[in-house]
Protein backbone atom coordinates (compact mmCIF):
# COMPACT_ATOMS: atom_id res chain seq x y z
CA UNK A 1 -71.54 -53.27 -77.14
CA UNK A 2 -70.60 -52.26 -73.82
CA UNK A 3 -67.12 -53.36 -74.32
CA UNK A 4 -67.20 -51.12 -77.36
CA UNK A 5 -67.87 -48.37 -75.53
CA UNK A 6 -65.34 -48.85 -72.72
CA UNK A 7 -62.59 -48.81 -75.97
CA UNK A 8 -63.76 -46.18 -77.77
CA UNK A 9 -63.45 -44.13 -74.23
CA UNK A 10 -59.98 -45.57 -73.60
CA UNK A 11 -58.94 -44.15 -76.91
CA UNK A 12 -60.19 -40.98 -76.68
CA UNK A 13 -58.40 -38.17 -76.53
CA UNK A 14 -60.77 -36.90 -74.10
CA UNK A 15 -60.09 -40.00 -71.80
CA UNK A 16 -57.60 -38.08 -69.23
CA UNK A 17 -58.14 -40.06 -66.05
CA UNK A 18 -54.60 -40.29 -66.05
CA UNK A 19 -53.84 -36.73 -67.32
CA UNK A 20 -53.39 -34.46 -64.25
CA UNK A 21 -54.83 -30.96 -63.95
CA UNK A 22 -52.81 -27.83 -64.49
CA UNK A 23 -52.73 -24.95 -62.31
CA UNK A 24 -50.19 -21.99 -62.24
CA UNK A 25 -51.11 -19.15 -59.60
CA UNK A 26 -48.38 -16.45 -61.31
CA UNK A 27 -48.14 -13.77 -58.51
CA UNK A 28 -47.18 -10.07 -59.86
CA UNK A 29 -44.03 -8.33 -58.95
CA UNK A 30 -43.89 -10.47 -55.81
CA UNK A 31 -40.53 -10.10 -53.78
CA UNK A 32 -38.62 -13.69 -54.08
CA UNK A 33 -38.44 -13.55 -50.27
CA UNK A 34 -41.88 -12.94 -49.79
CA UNK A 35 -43.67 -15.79 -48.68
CA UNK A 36 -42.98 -16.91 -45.20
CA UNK A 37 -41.35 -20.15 -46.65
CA UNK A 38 -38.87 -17.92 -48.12
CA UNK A 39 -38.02 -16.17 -45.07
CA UNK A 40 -40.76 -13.16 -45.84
CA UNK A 41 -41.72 -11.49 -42.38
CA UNK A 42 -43.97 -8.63 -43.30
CA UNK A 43 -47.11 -10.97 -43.70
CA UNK A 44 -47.86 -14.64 -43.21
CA UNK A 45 -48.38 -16.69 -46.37
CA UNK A 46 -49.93 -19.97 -44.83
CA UNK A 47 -51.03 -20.78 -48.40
CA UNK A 48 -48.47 -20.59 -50.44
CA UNK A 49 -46.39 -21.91 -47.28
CA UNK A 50 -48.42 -24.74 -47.46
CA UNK A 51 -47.81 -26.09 -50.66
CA UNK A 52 -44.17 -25.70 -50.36
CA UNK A 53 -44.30 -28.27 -47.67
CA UNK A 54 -46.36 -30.21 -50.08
CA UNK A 55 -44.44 -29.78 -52.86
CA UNK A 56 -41.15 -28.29 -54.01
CA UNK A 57 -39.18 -25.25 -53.27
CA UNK A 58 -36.15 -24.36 -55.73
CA UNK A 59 -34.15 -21.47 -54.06
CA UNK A 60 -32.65 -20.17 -57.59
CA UNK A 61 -35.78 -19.95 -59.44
CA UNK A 62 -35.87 -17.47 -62.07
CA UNK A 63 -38.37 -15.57 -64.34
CA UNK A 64 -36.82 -15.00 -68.02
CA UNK A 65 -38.07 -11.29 -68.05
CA UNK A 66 -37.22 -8.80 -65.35
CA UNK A 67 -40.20 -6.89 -66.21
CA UNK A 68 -44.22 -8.04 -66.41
CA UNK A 69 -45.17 -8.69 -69.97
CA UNK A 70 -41.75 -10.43 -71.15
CA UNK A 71 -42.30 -12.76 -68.39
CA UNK A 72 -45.37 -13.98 -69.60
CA UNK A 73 -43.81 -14.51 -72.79
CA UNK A 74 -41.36 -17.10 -71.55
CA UNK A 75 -43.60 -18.91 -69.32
CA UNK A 76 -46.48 -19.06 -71.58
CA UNK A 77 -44.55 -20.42 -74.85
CA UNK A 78 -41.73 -22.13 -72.81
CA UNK A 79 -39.16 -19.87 -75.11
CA UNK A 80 -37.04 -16.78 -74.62
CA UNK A 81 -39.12 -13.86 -75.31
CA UNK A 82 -35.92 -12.44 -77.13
CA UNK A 83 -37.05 -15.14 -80.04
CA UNK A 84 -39.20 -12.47 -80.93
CA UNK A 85 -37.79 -8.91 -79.29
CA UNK A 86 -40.53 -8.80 -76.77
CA UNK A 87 -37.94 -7.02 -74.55
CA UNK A 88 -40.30 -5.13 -72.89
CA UNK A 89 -43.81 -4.12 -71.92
CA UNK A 90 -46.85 -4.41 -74.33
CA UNK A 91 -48.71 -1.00 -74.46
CA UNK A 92 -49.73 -0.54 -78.13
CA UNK A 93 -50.10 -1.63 -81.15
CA UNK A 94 -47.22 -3.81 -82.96
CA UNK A 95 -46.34 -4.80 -79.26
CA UNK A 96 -48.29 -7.85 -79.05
CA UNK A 97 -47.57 -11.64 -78.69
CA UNK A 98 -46.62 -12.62 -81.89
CA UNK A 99 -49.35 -15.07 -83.55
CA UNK A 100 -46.51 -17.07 -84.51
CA UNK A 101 -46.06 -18.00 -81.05
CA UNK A 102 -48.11 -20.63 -79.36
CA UNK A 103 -49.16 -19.89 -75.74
CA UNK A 104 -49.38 -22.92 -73.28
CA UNK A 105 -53.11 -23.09 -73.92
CA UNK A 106 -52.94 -23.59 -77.38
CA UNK A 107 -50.24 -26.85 -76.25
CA UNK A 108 -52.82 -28.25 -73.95
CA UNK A 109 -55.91 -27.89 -76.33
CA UNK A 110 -55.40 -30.88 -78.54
CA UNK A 111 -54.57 -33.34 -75.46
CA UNK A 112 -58.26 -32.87 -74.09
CA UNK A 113 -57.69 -30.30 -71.51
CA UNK A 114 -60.32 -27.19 -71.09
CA UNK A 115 -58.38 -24.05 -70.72
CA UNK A 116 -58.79 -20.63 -68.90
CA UNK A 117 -57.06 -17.82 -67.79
CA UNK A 118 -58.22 -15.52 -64.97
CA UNK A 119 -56.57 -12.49 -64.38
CA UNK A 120 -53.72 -10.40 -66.17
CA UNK A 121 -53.31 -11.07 -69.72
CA UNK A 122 -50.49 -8.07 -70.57
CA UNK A 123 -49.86 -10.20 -74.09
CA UNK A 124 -51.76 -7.63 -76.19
CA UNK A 125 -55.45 -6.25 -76.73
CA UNK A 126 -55.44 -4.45 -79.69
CA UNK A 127 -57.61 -6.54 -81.57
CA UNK A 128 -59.50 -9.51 -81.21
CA UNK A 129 -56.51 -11.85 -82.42
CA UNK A 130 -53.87 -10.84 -79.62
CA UNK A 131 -56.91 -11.41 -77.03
CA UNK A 132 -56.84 -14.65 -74.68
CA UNK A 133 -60.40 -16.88 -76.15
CA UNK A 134 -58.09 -16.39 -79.74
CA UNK A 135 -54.40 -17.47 -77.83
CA UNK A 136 -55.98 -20.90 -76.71
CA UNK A 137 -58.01 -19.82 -73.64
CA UNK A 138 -61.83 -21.66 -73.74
CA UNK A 139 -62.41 -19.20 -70.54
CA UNK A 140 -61.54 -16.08 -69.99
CA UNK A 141 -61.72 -12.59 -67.67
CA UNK A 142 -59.40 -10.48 -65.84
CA UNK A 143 -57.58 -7.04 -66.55
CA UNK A 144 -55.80 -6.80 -70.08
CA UNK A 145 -52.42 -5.08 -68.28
CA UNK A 146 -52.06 -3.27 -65.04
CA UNK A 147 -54.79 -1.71 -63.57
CA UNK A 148 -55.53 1.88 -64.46
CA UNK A 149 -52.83 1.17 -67.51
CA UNK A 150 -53.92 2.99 -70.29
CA UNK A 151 -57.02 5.07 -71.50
CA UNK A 152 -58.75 2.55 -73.16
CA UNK A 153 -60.99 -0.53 -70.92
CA UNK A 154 -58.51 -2.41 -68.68
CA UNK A 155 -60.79 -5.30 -68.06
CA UNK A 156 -62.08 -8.19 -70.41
CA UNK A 157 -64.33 -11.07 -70.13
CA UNK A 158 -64.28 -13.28 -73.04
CA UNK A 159 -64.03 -11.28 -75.77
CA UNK A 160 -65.38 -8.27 -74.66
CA UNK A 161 -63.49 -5.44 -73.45
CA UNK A 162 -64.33 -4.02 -70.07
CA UNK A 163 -64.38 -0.63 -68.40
CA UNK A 164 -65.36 -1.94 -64.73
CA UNK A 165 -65.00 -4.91 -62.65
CA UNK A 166 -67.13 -5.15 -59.91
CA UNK A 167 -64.67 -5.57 -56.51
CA UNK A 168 -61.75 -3.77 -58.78
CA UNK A 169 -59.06 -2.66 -57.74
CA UNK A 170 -59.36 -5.38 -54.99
CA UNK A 171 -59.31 -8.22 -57.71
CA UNK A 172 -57.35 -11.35 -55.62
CA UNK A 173 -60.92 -12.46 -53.89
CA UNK A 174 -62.74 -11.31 -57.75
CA UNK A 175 -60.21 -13.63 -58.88
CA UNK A 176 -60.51 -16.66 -56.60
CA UNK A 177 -64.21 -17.00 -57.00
CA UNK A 178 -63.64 -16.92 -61.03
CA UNK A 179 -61.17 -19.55 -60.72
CA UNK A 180 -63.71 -21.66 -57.96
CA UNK A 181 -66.17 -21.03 -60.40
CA UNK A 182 -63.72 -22.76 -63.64
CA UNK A 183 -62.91 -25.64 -61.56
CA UNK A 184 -66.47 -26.56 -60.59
CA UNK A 185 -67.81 -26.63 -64.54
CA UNK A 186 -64.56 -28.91 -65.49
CA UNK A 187 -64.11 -31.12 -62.87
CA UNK A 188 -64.96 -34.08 -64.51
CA UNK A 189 -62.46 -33.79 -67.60
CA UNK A 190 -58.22 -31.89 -66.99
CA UNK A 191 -57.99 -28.59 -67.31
CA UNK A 192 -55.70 -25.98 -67.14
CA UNK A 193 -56.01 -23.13 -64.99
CA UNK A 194 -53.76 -20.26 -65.06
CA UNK A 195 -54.41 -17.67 -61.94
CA UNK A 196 -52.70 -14.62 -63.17
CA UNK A 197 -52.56 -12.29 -60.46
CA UNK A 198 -52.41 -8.21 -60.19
CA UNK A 199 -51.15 -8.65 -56.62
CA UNK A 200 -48.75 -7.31 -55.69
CA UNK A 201 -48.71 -4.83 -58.34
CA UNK A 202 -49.54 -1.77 -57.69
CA UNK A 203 -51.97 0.34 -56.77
CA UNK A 204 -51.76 -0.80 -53.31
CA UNK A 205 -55.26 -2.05 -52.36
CA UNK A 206 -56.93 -4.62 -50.00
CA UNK A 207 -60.47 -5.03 -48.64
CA UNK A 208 -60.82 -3.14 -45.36
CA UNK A 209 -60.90 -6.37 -43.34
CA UNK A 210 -57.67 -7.23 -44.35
CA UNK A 211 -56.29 -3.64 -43.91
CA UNK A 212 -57.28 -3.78 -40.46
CA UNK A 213 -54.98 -7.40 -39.71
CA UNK A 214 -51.95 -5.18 -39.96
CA UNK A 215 -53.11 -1.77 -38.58
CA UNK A 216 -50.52 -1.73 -36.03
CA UNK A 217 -47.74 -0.88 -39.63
CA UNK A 218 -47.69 1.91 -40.98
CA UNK A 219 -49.93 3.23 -43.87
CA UNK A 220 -47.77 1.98 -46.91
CA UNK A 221 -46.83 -1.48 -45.02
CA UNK A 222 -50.09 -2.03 -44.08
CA UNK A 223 -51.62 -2.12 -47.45
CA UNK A 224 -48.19 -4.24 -48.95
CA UNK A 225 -48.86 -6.35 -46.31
CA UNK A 226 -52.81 -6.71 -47.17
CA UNK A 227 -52.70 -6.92 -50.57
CA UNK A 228 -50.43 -9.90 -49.80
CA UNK A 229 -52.36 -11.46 -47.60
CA UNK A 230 -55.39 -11.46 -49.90
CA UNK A 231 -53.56 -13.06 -52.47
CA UNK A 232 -52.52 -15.51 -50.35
CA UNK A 233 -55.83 -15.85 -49.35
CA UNK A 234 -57.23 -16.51 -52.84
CA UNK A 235 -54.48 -19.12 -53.54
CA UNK A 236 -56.03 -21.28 -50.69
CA UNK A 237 -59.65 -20.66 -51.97
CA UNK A 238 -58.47 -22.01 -55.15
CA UNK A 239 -56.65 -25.00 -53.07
CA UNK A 240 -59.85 -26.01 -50.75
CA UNK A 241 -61.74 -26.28 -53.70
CA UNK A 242 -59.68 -28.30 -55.10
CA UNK A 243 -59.43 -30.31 -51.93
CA UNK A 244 -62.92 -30.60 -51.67
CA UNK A 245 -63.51 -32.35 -55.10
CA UNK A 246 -60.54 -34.67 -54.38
CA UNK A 247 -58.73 -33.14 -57.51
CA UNK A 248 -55.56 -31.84 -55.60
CA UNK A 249 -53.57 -35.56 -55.53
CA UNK A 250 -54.17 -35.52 -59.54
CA UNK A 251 -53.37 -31.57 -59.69
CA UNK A 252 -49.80 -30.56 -60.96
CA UNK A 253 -49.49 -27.10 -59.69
CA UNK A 254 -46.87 -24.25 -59.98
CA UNK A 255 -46.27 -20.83 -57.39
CA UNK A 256 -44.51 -18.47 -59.35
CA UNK A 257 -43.50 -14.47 -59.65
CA UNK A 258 -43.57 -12.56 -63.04
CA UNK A 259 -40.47 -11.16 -62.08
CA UNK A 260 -38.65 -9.98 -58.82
CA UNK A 261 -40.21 -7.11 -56.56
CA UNK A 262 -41.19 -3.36 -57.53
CA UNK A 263 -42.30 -1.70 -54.49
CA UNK A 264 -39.49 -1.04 -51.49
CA UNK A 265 -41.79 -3.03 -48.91
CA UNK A 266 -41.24 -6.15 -51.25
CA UNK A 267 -38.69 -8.48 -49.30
CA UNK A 268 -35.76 -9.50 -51.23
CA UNK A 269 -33.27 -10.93 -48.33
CA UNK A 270 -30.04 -9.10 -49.61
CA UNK A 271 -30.41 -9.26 -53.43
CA UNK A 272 -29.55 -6.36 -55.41
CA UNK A 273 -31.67 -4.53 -57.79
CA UNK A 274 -35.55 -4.75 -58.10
CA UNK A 275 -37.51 -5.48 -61.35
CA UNK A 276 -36.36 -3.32 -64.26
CA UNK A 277 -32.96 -4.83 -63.88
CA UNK A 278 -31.08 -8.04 -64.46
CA UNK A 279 -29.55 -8.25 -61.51
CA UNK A 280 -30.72 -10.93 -59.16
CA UNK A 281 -33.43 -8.65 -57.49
CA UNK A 282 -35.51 -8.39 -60.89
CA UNK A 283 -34.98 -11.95 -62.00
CA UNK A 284 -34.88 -14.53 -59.36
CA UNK A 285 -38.53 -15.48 -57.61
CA UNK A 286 -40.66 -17.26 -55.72
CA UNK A 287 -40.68 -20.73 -57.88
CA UNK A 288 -42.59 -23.91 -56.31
CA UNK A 289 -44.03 -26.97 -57.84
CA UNK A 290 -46.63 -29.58 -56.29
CA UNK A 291 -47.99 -32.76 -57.40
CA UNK A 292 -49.16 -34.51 -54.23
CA UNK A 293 -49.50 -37.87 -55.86
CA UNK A 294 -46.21 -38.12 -58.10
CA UNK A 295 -43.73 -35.44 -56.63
CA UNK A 296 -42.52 -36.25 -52.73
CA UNK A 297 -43.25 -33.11 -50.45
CA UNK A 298 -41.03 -31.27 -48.56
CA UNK A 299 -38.03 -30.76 -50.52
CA UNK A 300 -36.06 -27.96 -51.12
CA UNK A 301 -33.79 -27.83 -54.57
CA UNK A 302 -31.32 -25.82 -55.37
CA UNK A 303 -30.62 -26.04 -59.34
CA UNK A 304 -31.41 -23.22 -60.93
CA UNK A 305 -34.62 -23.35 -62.74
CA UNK A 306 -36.38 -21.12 -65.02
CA UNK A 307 -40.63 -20.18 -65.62
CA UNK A 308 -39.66 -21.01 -69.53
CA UNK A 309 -39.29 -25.07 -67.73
CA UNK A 310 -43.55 -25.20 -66.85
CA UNK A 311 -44.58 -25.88 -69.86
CA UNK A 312 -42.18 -28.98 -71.23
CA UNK A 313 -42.85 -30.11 -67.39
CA UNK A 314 -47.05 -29.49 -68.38
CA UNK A 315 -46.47 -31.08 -71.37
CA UNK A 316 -44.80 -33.92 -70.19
CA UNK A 317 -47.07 -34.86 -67.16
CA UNK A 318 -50.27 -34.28 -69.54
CA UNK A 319 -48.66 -36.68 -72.10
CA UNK A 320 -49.06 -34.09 -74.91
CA UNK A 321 -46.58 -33.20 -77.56
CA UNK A 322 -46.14 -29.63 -78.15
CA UNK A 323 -48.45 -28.15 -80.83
CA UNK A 324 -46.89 -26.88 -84.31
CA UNK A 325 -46.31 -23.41 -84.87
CA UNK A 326 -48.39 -21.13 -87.29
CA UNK A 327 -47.69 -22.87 -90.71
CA UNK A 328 -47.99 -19.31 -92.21
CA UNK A 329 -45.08 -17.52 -90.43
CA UNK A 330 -41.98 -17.57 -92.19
CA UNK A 331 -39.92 -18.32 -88.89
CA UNK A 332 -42.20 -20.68 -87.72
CA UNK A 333 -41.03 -22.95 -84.99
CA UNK A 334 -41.93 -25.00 -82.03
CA UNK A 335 -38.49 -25.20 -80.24
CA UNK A 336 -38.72 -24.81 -76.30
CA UNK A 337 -36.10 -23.44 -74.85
CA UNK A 338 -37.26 -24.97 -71.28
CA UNK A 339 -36.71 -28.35 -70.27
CA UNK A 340 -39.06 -30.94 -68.05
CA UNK A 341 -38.29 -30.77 -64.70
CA UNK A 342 -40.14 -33.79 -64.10
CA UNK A 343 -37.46 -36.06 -63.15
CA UNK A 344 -36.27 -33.68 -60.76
CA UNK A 345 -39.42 -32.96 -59.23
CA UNK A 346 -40.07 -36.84 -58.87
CA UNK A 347 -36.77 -37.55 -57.09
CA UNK A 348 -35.50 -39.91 -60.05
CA UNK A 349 -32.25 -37.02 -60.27
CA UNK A 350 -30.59 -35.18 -58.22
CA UNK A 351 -29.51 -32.78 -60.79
CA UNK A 352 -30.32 -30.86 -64.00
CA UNK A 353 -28.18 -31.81 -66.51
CA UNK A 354 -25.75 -28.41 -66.97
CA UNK A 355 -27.18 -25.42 -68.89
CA UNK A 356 -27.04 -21.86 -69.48
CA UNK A 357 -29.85 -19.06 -68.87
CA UNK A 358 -30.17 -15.88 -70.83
CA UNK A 359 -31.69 -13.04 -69.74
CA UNK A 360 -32.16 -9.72 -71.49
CA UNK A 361 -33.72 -6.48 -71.59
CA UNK A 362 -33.08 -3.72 -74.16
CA UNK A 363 -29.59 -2.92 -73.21
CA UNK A 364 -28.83 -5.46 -70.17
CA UNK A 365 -28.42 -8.55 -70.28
CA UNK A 366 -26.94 -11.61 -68.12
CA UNK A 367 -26.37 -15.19 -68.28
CA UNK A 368 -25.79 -17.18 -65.63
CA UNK A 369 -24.00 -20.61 -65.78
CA UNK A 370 -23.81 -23.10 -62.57
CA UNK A 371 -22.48 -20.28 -59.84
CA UNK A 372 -21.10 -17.87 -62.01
CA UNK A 373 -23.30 -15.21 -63.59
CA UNK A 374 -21.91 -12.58 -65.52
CA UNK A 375 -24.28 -9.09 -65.72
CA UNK A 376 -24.30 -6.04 -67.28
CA UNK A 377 -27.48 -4.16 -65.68
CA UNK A 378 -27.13 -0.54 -67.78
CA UNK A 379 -26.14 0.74 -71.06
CA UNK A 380 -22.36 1.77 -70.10
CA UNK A 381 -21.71 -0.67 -67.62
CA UNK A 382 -19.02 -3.06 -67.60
CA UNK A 383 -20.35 -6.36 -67.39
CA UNK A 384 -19.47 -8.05 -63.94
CA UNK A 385 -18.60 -11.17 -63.05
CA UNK A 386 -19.76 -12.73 -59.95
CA UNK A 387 -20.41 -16.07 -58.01
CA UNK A 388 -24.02 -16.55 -56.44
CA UNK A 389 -22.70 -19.21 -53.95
CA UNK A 390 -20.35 -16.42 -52.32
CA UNK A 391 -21.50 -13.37 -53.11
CA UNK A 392 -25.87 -13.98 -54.10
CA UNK A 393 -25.65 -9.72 -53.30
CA UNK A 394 -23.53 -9.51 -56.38
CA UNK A 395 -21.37 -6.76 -54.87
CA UNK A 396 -17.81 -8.33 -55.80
CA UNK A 397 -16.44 -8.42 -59.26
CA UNK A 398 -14.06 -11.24 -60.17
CA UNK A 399 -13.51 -10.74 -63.38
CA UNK A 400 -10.08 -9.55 -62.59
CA UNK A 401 -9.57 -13.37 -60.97
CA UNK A 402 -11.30 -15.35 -63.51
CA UNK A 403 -10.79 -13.61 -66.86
CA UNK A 404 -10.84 -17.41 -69.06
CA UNK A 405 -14.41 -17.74 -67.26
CA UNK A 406 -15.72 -13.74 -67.90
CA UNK A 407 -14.61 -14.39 -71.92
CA UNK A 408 -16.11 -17.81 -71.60
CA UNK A 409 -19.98 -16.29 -70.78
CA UNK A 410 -19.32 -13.22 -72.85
CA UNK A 411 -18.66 -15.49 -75.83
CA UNK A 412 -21.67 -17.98 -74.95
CA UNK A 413 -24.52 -14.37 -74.70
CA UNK A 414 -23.09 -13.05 -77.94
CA UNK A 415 -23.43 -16.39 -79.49
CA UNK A 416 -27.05 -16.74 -77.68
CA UNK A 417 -27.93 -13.40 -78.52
CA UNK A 418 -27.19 -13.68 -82.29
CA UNK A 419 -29.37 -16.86 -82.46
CA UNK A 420 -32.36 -14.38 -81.44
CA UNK A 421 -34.56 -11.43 -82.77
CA UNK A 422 -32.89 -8.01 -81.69
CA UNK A 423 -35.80 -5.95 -78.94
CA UNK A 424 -38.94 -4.66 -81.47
CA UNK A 425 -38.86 -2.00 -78.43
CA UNK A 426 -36.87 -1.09 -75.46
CA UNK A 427 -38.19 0.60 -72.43
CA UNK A 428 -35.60 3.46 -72.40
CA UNK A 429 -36.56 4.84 -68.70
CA UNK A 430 -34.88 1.51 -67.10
CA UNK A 431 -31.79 1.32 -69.66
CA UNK A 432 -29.72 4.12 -68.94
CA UNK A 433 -28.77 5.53 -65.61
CA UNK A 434 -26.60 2.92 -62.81
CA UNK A 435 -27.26 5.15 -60.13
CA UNK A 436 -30.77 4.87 -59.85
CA UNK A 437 -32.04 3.57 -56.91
CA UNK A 438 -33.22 0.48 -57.43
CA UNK A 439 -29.79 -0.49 -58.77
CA UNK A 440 -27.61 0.37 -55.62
CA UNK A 441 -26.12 -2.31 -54.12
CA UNK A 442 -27.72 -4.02 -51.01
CA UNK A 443 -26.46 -3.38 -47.38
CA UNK A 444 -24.71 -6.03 -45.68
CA UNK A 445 -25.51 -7.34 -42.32
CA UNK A 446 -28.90 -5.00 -42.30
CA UNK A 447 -32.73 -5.38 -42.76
CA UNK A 448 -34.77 -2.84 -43.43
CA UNK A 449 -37.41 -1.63 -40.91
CA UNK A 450 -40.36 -3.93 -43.01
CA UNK A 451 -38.15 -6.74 -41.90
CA UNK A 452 -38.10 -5.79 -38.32
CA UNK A 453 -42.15 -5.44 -38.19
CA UNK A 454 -44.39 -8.75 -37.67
CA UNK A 455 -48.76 -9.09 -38.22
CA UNK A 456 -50.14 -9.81 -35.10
């Protein structure tokens, strides 16, 4: 009988001694250069720091949306938002995740793992359907979109909406307690846990005790500079728990940004544009990867990855093939456009095998193949055609030079974008105008003043 028993556990699918937890701490309009690992001065990052010299850093890691919601898209379906013309924010009805799509929850469900999301959701609440505990999520509470977004309640727990938060607008601390909370009810079993921060969104808040760590900046440094501190913070609550119940050597873990930085404090080390645009600014970010007893520590990569590769790379260390699509949508499908980095991360390649990334967002778009990206970042622009390796400020056009390779990725986005749904929306305020300011080009040789200034 015993021996019974001991089978009928090995077979479960419930059984996941070997099945390692999942835990993505997605950071919110975070500057790539931002942690200290990065090169970010303005505030330490010990957390995050740390688990770059536990894991792996990739220094051309990209987010498949420039802005928040599209983002979320790609990393929590593991395909190109543009599949279904999410181009752009979700802030009303018809705007919503498709239910077509499967999130990264709904992947994980059937291979045993207990889900939960704590923080930003941004993938629709305009019903019940488009709301997290329907998307996959067993747990669930955090702010539906931005904070003060909207007129209706901008928090949720479960499925009820929410017009206060006790703690809000500081939520990073709310947050890591949530998470602590999770992680203690599900330790015996995986889970997936998917920290989804509002820092360093705006508004620009902190509790007053980390305010008064950088009083010696000025008023709108100080609070950048709190607000990511405290969400650094949080991250390592999250990690000592973890430490403390001996799950972080079985814990496959990801650091990554929605998309690049908003606010003019956010440190970017030379790259031009911000979020709202495809230039390198709004799409490459912070991107890390840990798995203390499978991936070797300390590395730095340089392949270009993309947020669309977590959940193959979940899906592959869980041992879980990806769920089927809704059987009642016409253009149902379970293609990921991501691939499983695992092989990389272990050390067992050196290389990604060679591939294309698409990026789009109403009227810009860019693709980006090996060192040579080609960009068009507003509606009458000329696309450009630059090399990263020389020029990562993208300040030098050489399509002139190179006109096979400019008709080369021209021909490979039309083809791309013809293989996906045209935007259901477009955000018209960032798809217009070159000269705005978050578009200029960067200045060589020079830092600005936030780069100059240190925490004591």
């Amino acid at each position: 009988m015993r021996c019974l028993v001991i089978l009928l556990a090995l077979c479960s699918p419930l059984f996941a001694a070997s099945q390692p937890n999942i835990v993505i701490f997605y950071l919110d309009d975070m500057g790539w250069a931002q942690p200290g690992v990065y090169g970010g001065k303005l505030a330490p990052t010990p957390n995050m720091d740390r688990i770059a010299a536990d894991g792996v850093r990739f220094t051309n890691g990209y987010s498949s949306g420039c802005v928040c919601s599209p983002g979320r898209v790609g990393l929590m379906t593991g395909r190109y938002q543009a599949r279904t013309g999410h181009d752009a924010n979700s802030t009303r009805e018809g705007r919503e995740l498709l239910l077509s799509e499967k999130t990264m929850a709904q992947h994980l469900k059937p291979g045993g793992y207990t889900t939960s999301i704590v923080g930003k959701w941004h993938l629709g609440d305009t019903a019940p359907e488009f709301m997290p505990l329907a998307r996959g999520f067993d747990f669930a509470m955090g702010t539906v979109g931005n904070l003060g977004e909207g007129k209706g309640p901008s928090f949720y727990r479960g499925s009820e909406l929410l017009k206060e938060l006790e703690g809000a607008p500081v939520t990073s601390p709310v947050y890591a307690k949530e998470a602590c909370g999770f992680i203690d009810a599900n330790k015996e079993k995986p889970f997936f846990l998917y920290l989804s921060f509002n820092a360093v969104h705006s508004p620009i808040v902190a509790s007053p005790h980390w305010l008064e760590k950088f009083k010696n900046l000025d008023k709108r440094q100080q609070g950048y500079a709190a607000l990511i501190g405290e969400a650094d913070e949080a991250i390592g609550t999250v990690m000592t728990k973890l430490r403390d119940l001996k799950l972080e050597e079985n814990t496959l873990l990801f650091v990554i940004s929605d998309n690049g930085g908003a606010s003019k404090e956010a440190e970017q080390m030379g790259l031009r544009g911000s979020k709202w645009f495809v230039w390198e600014g709004g799409i490459r970010v912070t991107w890390m990867a840990q798995w203390k007893s499978t991936i070797p520590g300390n590395r730095v990569v340089n392949d270009p990855v993309i947020q669309l590769d977590v959940l193959p790379t979940a899906l592959a260390a869980a041992n879980v093939v990806a769920a089927s699509a809704a059987k009642d949508s016409a253009k149902a499908e379970t293609t990921l456009d991501g691939v499983n980095l695992l092989p990389l991360l272990k050390g067992e390649t050196d290389k990604l095998a060679p591939r294309e990334l698409y990026f789009r967002f109403g009227v810009q778009h860019a693709v980006r193949q090996g060192d040579w990206k080609l960009v068009k970042a507003s509606k009458d622009m000329e696309p450009l055609l630059v090399n990263l390796t020389t020029d990562p400020g993208e300040q030098i056009d050489l399509s002139a030079e190179n006109p096979a390779k400019k008709a080369e990725l021209t021909a490979l986005f039309d083809k791309w974008n013809a293989s996906m749904q045209p935007p259901r929306w477009e955000d018209q305020r960032w798809n217009g105008d070159l000269n705005r300011k978050a578009d200029k080009k960067p200045k060589k040789g020079k830092k600005g003043k936030k780069g100059k200034k240190k925490a004591k």
